[in-house]
N, C-alpha and C. Protein backbone atom coordinates (compact mmCIF):
# COMPACT_ATOMS: atom_id res chain seq x y z
N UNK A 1 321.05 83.71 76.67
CA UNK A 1 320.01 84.43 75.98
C UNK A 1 318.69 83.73 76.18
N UNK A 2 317.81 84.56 76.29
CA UNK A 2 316.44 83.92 76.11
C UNK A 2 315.73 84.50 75.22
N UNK A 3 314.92 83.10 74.73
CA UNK A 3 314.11 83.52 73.66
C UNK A 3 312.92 83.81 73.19
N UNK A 4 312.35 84.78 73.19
CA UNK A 4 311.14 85.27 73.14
C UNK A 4 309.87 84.94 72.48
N UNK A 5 308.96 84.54 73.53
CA UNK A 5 308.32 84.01 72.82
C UNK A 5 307.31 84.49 72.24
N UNK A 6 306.40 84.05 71.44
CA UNK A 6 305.36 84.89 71.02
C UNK A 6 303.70 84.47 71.30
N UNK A 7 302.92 85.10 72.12
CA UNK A 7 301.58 84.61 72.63
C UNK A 7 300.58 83.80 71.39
N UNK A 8 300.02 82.96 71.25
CA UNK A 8 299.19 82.81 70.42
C UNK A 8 297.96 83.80 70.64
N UNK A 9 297.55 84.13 69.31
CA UNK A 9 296.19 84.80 69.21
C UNK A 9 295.18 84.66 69.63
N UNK A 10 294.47 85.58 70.41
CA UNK A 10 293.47 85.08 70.71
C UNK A 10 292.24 85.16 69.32
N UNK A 11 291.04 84.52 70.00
CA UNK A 11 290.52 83.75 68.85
C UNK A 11 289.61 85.12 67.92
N UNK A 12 290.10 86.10 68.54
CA UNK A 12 289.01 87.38 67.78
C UNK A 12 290.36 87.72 66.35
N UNK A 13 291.53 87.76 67.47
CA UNK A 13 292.95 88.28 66.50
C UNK A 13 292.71 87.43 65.17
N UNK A 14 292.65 85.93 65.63
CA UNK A 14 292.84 85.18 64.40
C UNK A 14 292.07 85.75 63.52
N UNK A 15 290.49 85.61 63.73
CA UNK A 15 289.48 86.39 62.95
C UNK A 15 290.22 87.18 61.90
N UNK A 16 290.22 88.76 62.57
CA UNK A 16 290.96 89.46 62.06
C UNK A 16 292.18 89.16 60.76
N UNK A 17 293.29 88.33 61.62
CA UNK A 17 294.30 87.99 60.66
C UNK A 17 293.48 87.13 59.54
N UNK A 18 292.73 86.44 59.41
CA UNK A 18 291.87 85.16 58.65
C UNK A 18 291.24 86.49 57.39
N UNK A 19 290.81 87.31 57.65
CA UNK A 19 289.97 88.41 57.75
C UNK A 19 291.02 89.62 56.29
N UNK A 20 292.16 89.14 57.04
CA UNK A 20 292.94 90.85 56.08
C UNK A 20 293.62 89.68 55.22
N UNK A 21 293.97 88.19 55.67
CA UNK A 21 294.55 87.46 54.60
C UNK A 21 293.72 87.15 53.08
N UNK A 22 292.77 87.41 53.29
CA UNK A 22 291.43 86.79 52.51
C UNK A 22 291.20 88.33 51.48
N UNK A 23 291.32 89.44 52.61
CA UNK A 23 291.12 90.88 51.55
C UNK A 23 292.34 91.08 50.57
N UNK A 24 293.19 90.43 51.35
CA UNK A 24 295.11 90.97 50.86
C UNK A 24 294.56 89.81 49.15
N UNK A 25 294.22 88.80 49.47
CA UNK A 25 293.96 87.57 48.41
C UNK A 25 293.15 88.38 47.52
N UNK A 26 291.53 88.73 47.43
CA UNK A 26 291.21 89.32 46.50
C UNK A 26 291.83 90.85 46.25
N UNK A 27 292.63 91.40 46.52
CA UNK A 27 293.18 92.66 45.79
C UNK A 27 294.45 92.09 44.92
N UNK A 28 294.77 90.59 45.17
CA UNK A 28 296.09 90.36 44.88
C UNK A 28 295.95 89.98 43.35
N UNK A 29 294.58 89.14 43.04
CA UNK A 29 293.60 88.25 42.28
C UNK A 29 293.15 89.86 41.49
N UNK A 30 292.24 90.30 42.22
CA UNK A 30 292.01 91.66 41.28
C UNK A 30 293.24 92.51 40.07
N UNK A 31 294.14 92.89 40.71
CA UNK A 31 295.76 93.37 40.62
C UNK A 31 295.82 92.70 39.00
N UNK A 32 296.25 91.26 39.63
CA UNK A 32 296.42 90.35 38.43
C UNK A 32 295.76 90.66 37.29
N UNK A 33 294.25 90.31 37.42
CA UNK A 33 293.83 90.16 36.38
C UNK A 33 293.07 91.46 35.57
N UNK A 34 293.50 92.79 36.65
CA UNK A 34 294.01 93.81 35.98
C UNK A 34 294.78 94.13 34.88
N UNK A 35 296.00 93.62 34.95
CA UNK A 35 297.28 93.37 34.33
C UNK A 35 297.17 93.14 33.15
N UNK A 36 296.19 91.54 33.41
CA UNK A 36 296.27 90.76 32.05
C UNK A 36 295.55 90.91 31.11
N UNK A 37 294.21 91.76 31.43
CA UNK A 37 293.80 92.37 31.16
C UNK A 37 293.87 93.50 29.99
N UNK A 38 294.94 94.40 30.52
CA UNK A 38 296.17 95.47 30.40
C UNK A 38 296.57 94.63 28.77
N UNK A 39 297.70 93.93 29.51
CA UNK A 39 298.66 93.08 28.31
C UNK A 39 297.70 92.27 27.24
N UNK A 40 296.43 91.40 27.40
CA UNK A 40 295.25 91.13 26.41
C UNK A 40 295.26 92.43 25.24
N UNK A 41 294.65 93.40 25.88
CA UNK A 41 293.98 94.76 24.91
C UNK A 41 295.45 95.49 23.93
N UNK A 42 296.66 95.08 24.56
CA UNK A 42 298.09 95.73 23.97
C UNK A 42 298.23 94.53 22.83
N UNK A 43 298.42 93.30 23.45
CA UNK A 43 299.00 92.05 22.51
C UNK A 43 297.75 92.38 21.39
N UNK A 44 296.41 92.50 21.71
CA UNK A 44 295.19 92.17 20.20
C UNK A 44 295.54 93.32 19.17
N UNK A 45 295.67 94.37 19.81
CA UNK A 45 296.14 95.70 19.08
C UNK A 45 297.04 96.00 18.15
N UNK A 46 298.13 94.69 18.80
CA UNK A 46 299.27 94.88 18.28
C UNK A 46 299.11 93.96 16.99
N UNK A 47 298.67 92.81 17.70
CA UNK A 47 298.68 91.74 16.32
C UNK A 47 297.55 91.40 15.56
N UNK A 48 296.78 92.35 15.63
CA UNK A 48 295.59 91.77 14.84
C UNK A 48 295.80 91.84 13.38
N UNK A 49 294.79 91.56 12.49
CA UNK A 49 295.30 91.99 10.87
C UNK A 49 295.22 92.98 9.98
N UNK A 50 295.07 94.22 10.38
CA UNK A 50 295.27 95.05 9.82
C UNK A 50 296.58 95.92 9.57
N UNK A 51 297.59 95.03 10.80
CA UNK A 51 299.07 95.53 10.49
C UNK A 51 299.39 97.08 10.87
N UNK A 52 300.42 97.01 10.23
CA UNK A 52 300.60 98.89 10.60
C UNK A 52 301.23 99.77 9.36
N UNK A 53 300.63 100.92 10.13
CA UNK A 53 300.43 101.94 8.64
C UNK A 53 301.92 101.51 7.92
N UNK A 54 302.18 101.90 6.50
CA UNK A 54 302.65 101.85 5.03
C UNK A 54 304.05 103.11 5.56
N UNK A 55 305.16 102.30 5.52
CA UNK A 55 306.36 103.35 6.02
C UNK A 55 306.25 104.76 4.79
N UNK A 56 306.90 105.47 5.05
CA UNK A 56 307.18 106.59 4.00
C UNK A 56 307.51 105.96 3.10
N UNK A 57 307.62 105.90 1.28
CA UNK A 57 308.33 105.46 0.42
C UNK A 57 308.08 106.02 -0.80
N UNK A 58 309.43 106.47 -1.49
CA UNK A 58 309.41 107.22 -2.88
C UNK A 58 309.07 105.99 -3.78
N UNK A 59 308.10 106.44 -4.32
CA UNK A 59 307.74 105.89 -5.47
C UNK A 59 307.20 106.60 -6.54
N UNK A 60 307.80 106.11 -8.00
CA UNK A 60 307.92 106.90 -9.24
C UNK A 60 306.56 106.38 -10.44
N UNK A 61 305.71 106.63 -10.48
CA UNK A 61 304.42 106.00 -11.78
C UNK A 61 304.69 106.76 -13.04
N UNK A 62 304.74 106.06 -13.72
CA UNK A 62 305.41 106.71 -15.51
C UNK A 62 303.88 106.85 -15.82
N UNK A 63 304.00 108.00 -16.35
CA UNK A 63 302.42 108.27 -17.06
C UNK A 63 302.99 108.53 -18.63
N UNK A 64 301.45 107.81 -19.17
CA UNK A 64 301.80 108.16 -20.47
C UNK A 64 302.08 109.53 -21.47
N UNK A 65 302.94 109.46 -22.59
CA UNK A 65 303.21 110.43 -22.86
C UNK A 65 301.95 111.71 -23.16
N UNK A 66 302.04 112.80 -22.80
CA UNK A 66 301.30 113.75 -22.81
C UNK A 66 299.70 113.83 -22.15
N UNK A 67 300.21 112.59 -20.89
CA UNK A 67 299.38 112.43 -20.06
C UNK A 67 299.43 113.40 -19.29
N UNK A 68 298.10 113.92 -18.00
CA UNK A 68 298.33 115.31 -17.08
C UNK A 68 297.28 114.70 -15.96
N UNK A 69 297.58 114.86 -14.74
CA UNK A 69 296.79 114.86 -13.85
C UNK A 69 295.76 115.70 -13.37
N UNK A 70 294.44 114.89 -13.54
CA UNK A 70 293.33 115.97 -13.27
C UNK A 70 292.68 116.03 -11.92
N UNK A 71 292.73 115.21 -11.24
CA UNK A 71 292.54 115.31 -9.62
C UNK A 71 293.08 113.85 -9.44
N UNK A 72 292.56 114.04 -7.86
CA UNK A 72 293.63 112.82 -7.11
C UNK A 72 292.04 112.39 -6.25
N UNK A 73 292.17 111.62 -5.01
CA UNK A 73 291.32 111.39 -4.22
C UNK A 73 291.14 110.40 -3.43
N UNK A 74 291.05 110.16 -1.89
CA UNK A 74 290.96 108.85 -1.27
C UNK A 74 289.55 108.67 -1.43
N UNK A 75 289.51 106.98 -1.77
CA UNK A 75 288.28 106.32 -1.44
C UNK A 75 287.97 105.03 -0.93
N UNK A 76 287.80 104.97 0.35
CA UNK A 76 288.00 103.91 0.66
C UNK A 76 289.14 103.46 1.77
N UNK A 77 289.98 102.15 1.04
CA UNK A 77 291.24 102.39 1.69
C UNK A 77 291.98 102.21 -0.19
N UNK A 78 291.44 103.24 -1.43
CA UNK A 78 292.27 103.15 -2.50
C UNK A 78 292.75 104.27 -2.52
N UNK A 79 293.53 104.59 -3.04
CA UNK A 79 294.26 106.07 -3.54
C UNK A 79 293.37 106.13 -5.36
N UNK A 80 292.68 107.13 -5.45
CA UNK A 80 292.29 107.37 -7.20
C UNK A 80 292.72 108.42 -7.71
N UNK A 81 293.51 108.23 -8.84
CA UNK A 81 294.21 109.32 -9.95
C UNK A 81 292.98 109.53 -10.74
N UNK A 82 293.00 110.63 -11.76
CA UNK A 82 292.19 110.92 -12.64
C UNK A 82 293.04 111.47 -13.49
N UNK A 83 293.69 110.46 -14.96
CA UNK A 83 294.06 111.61 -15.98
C UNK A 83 293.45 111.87 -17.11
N UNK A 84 294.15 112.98 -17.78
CA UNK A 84 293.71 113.30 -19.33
C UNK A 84 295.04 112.89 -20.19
N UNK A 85 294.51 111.81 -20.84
CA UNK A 85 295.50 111.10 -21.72
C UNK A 85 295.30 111.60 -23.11
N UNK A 86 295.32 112.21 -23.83
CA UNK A 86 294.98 112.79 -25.43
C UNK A 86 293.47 113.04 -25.14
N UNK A 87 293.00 113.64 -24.87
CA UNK A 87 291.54 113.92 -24.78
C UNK A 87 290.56 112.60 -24.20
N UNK A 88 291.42 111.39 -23.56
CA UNK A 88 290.75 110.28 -22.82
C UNK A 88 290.96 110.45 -21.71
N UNK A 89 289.47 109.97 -20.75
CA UNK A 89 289.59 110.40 -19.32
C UNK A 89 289.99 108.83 -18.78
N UNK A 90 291.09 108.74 -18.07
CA UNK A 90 291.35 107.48 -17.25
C UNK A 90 291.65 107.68 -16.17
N UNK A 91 290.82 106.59 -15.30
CA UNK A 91 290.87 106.87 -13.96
C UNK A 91 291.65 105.60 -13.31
N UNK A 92 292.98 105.65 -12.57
CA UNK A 92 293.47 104.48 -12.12
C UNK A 92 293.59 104.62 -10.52
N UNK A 93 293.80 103.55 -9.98
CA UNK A 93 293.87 103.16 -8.33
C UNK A 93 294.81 102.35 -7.92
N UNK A 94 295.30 102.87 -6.71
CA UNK A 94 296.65 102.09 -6.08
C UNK A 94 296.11 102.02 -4.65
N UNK A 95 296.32 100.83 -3.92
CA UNK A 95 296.06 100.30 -2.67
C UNK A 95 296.57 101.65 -1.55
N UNK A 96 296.28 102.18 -0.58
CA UNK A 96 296.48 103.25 -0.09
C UNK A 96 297.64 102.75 0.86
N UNK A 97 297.84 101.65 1.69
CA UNK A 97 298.97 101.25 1.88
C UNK A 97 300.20 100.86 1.04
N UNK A 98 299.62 99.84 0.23
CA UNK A 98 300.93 99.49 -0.22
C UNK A 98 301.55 100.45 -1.69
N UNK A 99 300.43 101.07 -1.92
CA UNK A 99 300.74 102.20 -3.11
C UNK A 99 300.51 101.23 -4.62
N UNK A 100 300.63 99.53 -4.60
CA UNK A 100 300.19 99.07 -6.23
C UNK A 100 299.16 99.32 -6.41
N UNK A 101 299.36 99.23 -7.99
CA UNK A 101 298.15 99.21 -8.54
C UNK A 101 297.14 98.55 -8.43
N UNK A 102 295.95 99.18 -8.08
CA UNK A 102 294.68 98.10 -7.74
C UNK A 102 293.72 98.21 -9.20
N UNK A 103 293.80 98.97 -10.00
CA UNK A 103 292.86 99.13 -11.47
C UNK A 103 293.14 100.32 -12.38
N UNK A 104 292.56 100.14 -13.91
CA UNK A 104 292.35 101.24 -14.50
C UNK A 104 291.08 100.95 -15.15
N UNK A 105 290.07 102.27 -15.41
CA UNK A 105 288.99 102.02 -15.57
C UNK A 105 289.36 103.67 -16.87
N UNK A 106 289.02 103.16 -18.46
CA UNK A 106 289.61 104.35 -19.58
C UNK A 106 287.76 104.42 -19.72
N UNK A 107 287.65 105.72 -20.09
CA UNK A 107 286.86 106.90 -20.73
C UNK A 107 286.97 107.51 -22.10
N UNK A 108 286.50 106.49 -23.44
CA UNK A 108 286.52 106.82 -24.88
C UNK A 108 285.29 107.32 -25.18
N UNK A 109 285.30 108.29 -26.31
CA UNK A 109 284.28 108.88 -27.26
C UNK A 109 284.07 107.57 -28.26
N UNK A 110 282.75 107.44 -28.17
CA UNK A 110 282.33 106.50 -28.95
C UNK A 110 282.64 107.12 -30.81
N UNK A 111 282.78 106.02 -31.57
CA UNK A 111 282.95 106.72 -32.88
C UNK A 111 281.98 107.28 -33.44
């Protein structure tokens, strides 16, 4: 058998090859830091601190007796009730995620 050999380049070829190794390098470098790029903007998204939305969950608030709900309303990031408790207006708030209680703020007739 004989074995074939292979010509060296002449000095324009090298060029060339010198030439597409160097383009192949910055698309390879670009590519990359495409990527990481990519995976940066997913990982901050994911973990930053605002967390993620409040799963579905039944939850039961005992109102007082012959209490009635007079409107509801988001404000903010609170959830606000408005009731009529015996002729007193009270207005209470629960965190819109986690649903506790964040306040009650009561509405009396002065004597």
């Amino acid at each position: 058998m004989t074995d074939a050999t292979i010509p060296e380049p002449t000095q324009e070829q090298a060029a060339l090859i010198a030439r597409v190794r160097r383009m192949m390098l910055i698309a390879g470098l670009t590519s990359a830091l495409a990527v990481a790029v990519v995976l940066i903007a997913v990982g901050y998204r994911f973990y930053r601190g605002e967390g993620s939305p409040a799963a579905a969950t039944d939850i039961t608030a005992a109102l007082p007796k012959g209490a009635r709900i007079v409107s509801t309303g988001i404000a903010g990031d609170r959830l606000v009730v408005t009731l009529d408790i015996g002729g007193a207006t009270e207005i209470r708030t629960f965190d819109a995620k986690t649903l506790k209680p964040a306040g009650k703020l009561r509405f009396v007739s002065e004597p």
